[in-house]
Protein backbone atom coordinates (compact mmCIF):
# COMPACT_ATOMS: atom_id res chain seq x y z
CA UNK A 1 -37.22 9.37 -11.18
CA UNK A 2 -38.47 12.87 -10.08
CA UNK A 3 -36.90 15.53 -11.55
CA UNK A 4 -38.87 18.67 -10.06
CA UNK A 5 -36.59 20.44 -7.72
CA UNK A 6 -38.22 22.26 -5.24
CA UNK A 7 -36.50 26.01 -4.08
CA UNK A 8 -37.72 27.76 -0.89
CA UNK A 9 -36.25 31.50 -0.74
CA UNK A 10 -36.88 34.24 1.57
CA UNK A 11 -38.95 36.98 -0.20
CA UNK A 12 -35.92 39.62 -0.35
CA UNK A 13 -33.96 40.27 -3.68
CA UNK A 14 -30.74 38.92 -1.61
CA UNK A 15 -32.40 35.84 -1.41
CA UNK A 16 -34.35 35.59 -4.86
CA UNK A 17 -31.92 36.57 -6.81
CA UNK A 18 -29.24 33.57 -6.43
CA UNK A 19 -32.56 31.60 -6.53
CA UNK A 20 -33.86 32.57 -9.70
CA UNK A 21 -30.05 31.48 -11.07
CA UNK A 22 -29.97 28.18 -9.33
CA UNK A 23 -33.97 28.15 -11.36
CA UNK A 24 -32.44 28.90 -14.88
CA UNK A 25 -29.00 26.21 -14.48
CA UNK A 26 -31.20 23.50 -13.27
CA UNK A 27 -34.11 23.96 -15.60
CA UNK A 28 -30.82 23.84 -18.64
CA UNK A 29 -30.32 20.42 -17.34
CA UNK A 30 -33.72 19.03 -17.80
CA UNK A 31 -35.26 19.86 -14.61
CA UNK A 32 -38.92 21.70 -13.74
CA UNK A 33 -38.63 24.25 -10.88
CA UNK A 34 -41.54 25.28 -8.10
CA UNK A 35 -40.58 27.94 -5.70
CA UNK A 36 -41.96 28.16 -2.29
CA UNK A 37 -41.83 31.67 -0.66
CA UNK A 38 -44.05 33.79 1.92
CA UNK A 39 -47.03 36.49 0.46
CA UNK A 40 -43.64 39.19 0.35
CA UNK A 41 -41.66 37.15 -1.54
CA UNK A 42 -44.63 36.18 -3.77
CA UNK A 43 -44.97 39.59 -4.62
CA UNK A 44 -41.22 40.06 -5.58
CA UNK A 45 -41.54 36.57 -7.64
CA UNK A 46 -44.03 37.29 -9.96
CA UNK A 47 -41.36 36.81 -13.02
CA UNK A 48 -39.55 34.41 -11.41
CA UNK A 49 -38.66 31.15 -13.33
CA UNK A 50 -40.86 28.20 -12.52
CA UNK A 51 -43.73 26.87 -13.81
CA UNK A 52 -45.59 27.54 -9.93
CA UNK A 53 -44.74 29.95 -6.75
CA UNK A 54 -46.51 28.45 -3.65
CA UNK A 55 -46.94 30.88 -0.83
CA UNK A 56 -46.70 29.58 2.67
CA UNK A 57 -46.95 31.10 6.29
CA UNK A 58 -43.50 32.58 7.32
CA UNK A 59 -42.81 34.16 10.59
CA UNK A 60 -39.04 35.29 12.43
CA UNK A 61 -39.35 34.51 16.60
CA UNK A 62 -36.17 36.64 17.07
CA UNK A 63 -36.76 40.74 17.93
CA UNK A 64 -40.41 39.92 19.95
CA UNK A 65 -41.72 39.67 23.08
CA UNK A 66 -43.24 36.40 24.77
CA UNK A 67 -46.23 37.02 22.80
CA UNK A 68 -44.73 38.03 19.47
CA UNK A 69 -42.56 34.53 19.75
CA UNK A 70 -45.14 32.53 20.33
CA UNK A 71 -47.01 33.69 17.71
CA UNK A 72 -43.89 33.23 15.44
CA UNK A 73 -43.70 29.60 16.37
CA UNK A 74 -47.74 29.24 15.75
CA UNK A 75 -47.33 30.45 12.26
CA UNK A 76 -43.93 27.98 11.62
CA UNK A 77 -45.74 25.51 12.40
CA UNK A 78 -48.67 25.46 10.31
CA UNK A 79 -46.43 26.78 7.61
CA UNK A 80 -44.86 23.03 8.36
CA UNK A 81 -47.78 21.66 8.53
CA UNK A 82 -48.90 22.80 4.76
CA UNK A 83 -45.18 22.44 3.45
CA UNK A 84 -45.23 18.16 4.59
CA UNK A 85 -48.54 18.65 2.79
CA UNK A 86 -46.67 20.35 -0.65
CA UNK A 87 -43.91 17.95 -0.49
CA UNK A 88 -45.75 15.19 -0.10
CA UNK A 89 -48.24 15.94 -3.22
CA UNK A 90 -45.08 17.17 -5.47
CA UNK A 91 -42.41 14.40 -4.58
CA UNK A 92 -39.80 16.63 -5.77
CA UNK A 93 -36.09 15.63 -6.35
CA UNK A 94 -34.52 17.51 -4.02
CA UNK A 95 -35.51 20.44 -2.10
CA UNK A 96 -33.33 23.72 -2.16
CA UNK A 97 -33.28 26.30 0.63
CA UNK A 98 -31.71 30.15 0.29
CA UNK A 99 -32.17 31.16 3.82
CA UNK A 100 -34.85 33.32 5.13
CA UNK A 101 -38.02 32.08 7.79
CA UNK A 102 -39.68 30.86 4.65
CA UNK A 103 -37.04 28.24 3.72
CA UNK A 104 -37.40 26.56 7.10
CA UNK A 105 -40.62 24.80 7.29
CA UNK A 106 -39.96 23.31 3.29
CA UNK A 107 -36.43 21.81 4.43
CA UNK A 108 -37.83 20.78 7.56
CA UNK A 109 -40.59 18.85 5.76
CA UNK A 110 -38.32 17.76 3.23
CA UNK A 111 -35.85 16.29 5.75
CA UNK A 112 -38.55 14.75 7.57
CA UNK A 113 -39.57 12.82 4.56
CA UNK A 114 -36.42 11.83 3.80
CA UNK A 115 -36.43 13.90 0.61
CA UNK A 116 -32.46 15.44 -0.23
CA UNK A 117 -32.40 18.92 1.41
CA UNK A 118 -29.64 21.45 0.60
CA UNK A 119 -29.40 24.79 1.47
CA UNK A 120 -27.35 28.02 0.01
CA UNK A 121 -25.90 30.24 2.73
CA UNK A 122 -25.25 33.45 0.41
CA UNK A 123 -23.76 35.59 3.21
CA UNK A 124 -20.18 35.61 5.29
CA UNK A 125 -22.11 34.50 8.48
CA UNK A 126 -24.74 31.93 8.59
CA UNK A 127 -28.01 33.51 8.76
CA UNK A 128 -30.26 32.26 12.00
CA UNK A 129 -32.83 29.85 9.65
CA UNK A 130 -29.89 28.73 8.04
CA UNK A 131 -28.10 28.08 11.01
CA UNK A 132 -31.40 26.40 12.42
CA UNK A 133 -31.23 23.90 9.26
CA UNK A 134 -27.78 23.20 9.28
CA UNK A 135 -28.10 20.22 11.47
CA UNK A 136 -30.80 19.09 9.11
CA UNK A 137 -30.11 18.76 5.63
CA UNK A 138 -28.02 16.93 3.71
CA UNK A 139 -25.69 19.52 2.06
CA UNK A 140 -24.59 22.93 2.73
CA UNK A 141 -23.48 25.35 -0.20
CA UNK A 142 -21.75 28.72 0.42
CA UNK A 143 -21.33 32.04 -1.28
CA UNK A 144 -18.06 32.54 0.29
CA UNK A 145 -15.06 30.47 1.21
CA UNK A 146 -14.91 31.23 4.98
CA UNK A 147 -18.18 31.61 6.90
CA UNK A 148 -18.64 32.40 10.22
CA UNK A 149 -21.50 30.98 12.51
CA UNK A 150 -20.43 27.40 11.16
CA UNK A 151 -20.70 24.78 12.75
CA UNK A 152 -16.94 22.99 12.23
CA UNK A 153 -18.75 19.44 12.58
CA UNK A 154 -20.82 20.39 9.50
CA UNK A 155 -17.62 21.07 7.37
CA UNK A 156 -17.96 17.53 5.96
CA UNK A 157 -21.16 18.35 4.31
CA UNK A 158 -20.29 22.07 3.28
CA UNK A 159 -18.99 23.29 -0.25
CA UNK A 160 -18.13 26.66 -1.70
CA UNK A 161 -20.14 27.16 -4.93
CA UNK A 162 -19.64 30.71 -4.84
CA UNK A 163 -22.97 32.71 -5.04
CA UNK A 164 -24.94 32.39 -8.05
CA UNK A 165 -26.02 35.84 -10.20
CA UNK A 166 -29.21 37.11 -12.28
CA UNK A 167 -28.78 36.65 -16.21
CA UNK A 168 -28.26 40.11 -16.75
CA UNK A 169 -25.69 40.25 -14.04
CA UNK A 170 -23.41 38.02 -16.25
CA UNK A 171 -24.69 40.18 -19.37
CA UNK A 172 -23.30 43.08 -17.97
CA UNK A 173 -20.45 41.24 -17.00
CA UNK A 174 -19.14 41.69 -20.27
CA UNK A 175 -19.00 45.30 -20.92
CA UNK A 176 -15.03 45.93 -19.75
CA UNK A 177 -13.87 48.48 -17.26
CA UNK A 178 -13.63 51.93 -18.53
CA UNK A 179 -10.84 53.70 -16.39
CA UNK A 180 -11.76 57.45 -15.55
CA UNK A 181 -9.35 60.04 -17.35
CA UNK A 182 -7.39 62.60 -15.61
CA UNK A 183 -9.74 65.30 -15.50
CA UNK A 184 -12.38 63.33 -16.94
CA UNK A 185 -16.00 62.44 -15.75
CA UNK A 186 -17.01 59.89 -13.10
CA UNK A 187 -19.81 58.05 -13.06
CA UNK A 188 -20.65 57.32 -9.66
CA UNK A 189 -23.80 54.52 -9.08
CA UNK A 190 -25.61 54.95 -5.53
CA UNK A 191 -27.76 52.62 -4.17
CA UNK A 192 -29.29 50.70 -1.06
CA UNK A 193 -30.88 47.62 -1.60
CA UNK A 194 -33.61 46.44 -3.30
CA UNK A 195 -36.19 49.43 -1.00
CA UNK A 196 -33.06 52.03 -1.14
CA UNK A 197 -31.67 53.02 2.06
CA UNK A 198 -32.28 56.25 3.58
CA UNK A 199 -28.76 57.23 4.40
CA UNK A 200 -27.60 57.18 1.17
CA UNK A 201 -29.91 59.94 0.63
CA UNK A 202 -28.80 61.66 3.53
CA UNK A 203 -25.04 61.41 2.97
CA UNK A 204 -24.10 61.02 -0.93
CA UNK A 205 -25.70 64.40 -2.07
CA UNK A 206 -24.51 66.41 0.70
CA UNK A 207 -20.86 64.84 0.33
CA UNK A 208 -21.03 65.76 -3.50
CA UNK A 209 -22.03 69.28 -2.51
CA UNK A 210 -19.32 69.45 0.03
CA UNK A 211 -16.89 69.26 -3.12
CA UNK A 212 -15.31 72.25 -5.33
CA UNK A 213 -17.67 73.27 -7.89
CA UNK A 214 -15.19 72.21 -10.59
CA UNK A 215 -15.04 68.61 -8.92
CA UNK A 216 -18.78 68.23 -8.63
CA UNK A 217 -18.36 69.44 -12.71
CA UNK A 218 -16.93 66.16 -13.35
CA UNK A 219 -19.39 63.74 -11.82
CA UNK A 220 -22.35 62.22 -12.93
CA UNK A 221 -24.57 60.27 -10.64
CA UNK A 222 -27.31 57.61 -10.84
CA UNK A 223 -29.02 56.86 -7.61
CA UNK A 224 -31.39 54.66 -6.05
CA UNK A 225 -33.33 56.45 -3.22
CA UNK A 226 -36.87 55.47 -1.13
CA UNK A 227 -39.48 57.23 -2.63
CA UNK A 228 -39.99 59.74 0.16
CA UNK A 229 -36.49 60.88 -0.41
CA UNK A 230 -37.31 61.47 -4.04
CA UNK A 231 -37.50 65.19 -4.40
CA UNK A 232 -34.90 66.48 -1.92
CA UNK A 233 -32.34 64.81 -3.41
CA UNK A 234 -32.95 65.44 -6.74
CA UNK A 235 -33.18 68.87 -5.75
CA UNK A 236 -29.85 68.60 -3.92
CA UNK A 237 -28.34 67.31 -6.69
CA UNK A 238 -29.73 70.52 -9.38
CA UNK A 239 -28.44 72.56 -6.48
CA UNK A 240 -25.15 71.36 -6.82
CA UNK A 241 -24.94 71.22 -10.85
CA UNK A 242 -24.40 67.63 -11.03
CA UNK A 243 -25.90 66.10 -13.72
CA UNK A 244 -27.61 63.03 -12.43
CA UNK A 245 -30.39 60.20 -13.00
CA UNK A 246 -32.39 60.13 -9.43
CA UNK A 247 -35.37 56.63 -8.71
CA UNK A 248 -37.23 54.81 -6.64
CA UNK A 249 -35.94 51.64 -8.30
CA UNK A 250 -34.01 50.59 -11.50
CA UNK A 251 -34.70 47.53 -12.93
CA UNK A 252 -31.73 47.48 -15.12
CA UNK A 253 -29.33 48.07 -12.32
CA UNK A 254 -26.60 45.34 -13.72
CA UNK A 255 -26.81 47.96 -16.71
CA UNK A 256 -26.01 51.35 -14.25
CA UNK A 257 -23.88 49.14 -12.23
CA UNK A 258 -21.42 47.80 -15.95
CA UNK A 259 -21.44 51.92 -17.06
CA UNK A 260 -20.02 52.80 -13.85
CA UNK A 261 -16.64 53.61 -12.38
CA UNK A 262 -17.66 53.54 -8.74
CA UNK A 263 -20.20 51.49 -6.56
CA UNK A 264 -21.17 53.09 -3.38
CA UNK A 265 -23.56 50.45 -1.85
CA UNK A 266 -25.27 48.78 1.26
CA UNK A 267 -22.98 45.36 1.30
CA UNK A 268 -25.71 42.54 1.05
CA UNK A 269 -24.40 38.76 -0.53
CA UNK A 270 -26.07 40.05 -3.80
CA UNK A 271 -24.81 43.26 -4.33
CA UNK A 272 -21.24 42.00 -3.40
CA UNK A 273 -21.63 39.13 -5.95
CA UNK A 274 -22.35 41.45 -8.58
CA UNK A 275 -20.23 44.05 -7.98
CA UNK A 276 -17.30 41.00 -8.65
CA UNK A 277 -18.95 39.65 -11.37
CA UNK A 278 -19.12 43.54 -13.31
CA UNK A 279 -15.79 43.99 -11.24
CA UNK A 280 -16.49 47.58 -10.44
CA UNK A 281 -14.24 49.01 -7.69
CA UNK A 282 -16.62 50.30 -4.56
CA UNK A 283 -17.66 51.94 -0.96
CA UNK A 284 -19.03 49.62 1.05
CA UNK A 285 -21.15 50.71 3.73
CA UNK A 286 -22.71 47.29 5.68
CA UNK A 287 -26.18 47.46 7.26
CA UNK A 288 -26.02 48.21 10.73
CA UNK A 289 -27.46 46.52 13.58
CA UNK A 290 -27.67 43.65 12.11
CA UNK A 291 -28.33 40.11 14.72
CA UNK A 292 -25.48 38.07 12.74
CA UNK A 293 -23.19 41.35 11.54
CA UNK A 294 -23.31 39.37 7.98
CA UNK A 295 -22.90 42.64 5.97
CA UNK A 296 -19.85 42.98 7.59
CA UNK A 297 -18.62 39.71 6.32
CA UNK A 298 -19.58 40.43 3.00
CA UNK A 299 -17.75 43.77 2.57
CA UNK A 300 -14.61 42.65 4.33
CA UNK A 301 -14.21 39.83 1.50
CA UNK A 302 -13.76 42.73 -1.35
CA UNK A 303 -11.77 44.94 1.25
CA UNK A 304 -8.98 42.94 2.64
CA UNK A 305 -8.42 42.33 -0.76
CA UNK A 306 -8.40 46.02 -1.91
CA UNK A 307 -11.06 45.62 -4.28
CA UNK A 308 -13.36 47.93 -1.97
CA UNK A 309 -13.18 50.96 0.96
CA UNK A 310 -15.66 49.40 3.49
CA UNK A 311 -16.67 52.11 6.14
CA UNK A 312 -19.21 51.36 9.01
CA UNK A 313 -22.44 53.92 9.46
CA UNK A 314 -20.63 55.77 11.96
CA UNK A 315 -17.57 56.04 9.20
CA UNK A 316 -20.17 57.30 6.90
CA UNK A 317 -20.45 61.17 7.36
CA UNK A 318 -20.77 63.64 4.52
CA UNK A 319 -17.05 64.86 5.55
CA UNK A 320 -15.32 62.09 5.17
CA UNK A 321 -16.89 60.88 1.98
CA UNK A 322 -16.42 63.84 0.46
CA UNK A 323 -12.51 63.86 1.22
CA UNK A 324 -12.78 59.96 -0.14
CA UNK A 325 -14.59 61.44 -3.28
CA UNK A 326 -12.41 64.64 -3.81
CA UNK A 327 -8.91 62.17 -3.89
CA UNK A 328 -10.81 59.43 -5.98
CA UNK A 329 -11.18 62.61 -8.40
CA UNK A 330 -7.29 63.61 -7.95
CA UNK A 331 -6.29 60.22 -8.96
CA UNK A 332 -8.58 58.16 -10.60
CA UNK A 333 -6.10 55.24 -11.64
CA UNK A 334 -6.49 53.18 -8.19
CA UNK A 335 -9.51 53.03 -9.39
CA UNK A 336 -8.91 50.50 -12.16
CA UNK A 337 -6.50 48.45 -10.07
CA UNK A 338 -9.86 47.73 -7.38
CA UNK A 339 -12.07 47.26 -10.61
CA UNK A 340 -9.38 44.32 -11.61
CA UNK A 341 -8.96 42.60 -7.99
CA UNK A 342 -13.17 42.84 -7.89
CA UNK A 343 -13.01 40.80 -10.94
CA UNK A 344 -10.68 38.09 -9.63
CA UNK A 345 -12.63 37.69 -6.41
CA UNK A 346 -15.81 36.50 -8.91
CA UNK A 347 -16.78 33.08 -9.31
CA UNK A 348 -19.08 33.62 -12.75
CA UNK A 349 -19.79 29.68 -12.36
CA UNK A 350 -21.36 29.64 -9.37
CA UNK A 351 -25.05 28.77 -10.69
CA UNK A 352 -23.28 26.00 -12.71
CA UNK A 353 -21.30 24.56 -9.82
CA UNK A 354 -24.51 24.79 -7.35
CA UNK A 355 -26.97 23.32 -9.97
CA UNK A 356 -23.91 20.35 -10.04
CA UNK A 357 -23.98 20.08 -6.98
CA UNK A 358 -28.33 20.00 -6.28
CA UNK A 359 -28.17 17.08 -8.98
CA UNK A 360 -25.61 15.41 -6.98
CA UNK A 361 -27.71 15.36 -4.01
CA UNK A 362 -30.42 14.73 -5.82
CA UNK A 363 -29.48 11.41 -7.48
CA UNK A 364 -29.90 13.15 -10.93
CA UNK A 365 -27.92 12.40 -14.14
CA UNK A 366 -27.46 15.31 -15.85
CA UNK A 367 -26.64 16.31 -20.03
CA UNK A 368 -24.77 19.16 -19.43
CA UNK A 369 -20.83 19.55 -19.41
CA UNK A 370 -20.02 21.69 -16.29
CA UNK A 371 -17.79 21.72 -13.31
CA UNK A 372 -17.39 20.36 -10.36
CA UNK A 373 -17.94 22.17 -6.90
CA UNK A 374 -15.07 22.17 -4.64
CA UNK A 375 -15.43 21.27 -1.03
């Protein structure tokens, strides 16, 4: 019997990353891994864990004109076309979508050839591809226990795995929260996503410089910014006197994200994930504009549990941040109790309990002692 499983993912780091997880739990059980992506993701996947990445066309129809749509659809379907063509030379196990255009056309062709399709919906709403598929495959996995944009006749086929993490997510994992002292330092860690986000630059330093110089004494920073942001902030930041550690990207950001005390973040399935899994307490600012509002989702999981302060864009003005900052720095134990309740929402099994559940679809038998998913 085949034991190649086959992963499609979308070529973001929200996407890759529970990919690359569901790569390492199912290769411990015996299994080989190809990953199909489009020529962004291929660029992102360079390290990632399988012995081939296949590149095929991707295209979104939503946002376009007539044109732009029809173009969309031209470009699904020869990415179809070539992924009946992949499946049909690789005969894998089971094929494994993350959401993303570029999952669609592999679980299409795997459902037409009647090869087990399952796909991971990482987010609090189901994405639009994922929400195309639903219908389709033969099992649904989700990061979180309530998901909106679900189909209630699909609940049959859906489980909640939780949402799987990087290695060095669950590395950091285990360095323990360190509460901030009365009149001590915070470390503060700033970031956007994997390309930064261009109102964190905007708002974060000028907050911090809205603060008394004795309070902006006590912080030290580490931020994520675009690269044309670069210089003012960092010169914001000297400007201010706060020490801090200013880049385009970090690649050991589990690492900034286990030495911190606060999180002050975009809210995408990843980033919530791992801020659990450390259990860091965290500002939440979702993504905007947004067709399916899943950022939203996401965020609202950690706050109505008061593991997080979620505040839309609008919320998100230099003022009010810096009043959120300056009584954060007045009294720092609440921050401990968020770090705690972050921790409980985690599920650090989640690879484990999705690779279970891929070799369950798949028909495989499998060595290794883990649990179960739950429906």
């Amino acid at each position: 019997m085949a034991r190649l499983i086959l992963i499609a993912a979308g070529g973001t780091g929200g996407h890759l990353f529970p990919a690359e997880a569901l790569s390492e739990a199912v290769q411990r059980r015996g299994c080989e891994v190809e990953l199909v992506t489009d020529g962004r993701g291929q660029n992102f996947a360079k390290a990632f864990p399988a012995r081939h990445v296949n590149a095929l066309p991707a295209a979104t129809p939503y946002g376009k004109g007539r044109l732009g749509k029809a173009a969309a659809a031209v470009t699904l379907g020869r990415g179809t076309l070539k992924a009946l063509a992949l499946v049909r030379r690789l005969k894998p196990a089971a094929v494994v979508g993350f959401g993303g255009y570029p999952t669609v056309a592999p679980l299409l062709a795997g459902s037409m050839l009647r090869v087990p399709t399952l796909l991971h919906e990482q987010n609090a709403v189901l994405g639009r591809a994922n929400r195309f598929l639903a219908k389709r495959v033969d099992v649904i996995a989700t990061g979180f226990a309530e998901v909106g944009g679900d189909d209630r006749a699909l609940l049959a086929k859906t489980h909640h795995v939780g949402n799987p993490v990087r290695p060095a997510v669950i590395e950091a994992a285990d360095t323990p929260f360190e509460p901030p002292r009365d009149g001590g330092v915070l470390r503060l860690l700033v970031f956007g996503g994997s390309q930064g986000a261009r109102v964190m630059s905007d708002v974060v330093p000028a907050a911090i410089g809205r603060l008394t110089a004795p309070e902006r004494a006590r912080l030290q920073v580490v931020q994520q910014v675009r690269q044309e942001d670069f210089a003012r902030v960092r010169a914001a930041y000297a400007e201010a006197g706060v020490e801090a550690e200013v880049a385009p990207f970090f690649r050991d950001l589990p690492f900034h994200m286990a030495r911190s005390q606060l999180v002050i973040a975009r809210a995408g399935a990843s980033t919530v994930a791992e801020i659990a899994m450390i259990g860091r307490p965290s500002i939440l600012v979702p993504l905007p504009g947004s067709l399916d509002q899943d950022q939203a989702g996401n965020a609202r999981s950690l706050a109505d549990i008061g593991a997080a302060t979620m505040l839309t864009q609008a919320q998100f003005e230099p003022e009010a941040l810096a009043e959120m900052l300056s009584e954060i720095l007045t009294t720092p134990s609440r921050l401990t109790e968020m770090a705690a309740l972050a921790r409980q929402a985690s599920i650090p099994d989640a690879a484990e309990r999705l690779a279970d559940l891929v070799a369950e679809t798949a028909g495989l038998s499998t060595g290794a002692a883990t649990s179960k998913a739950g429906n």
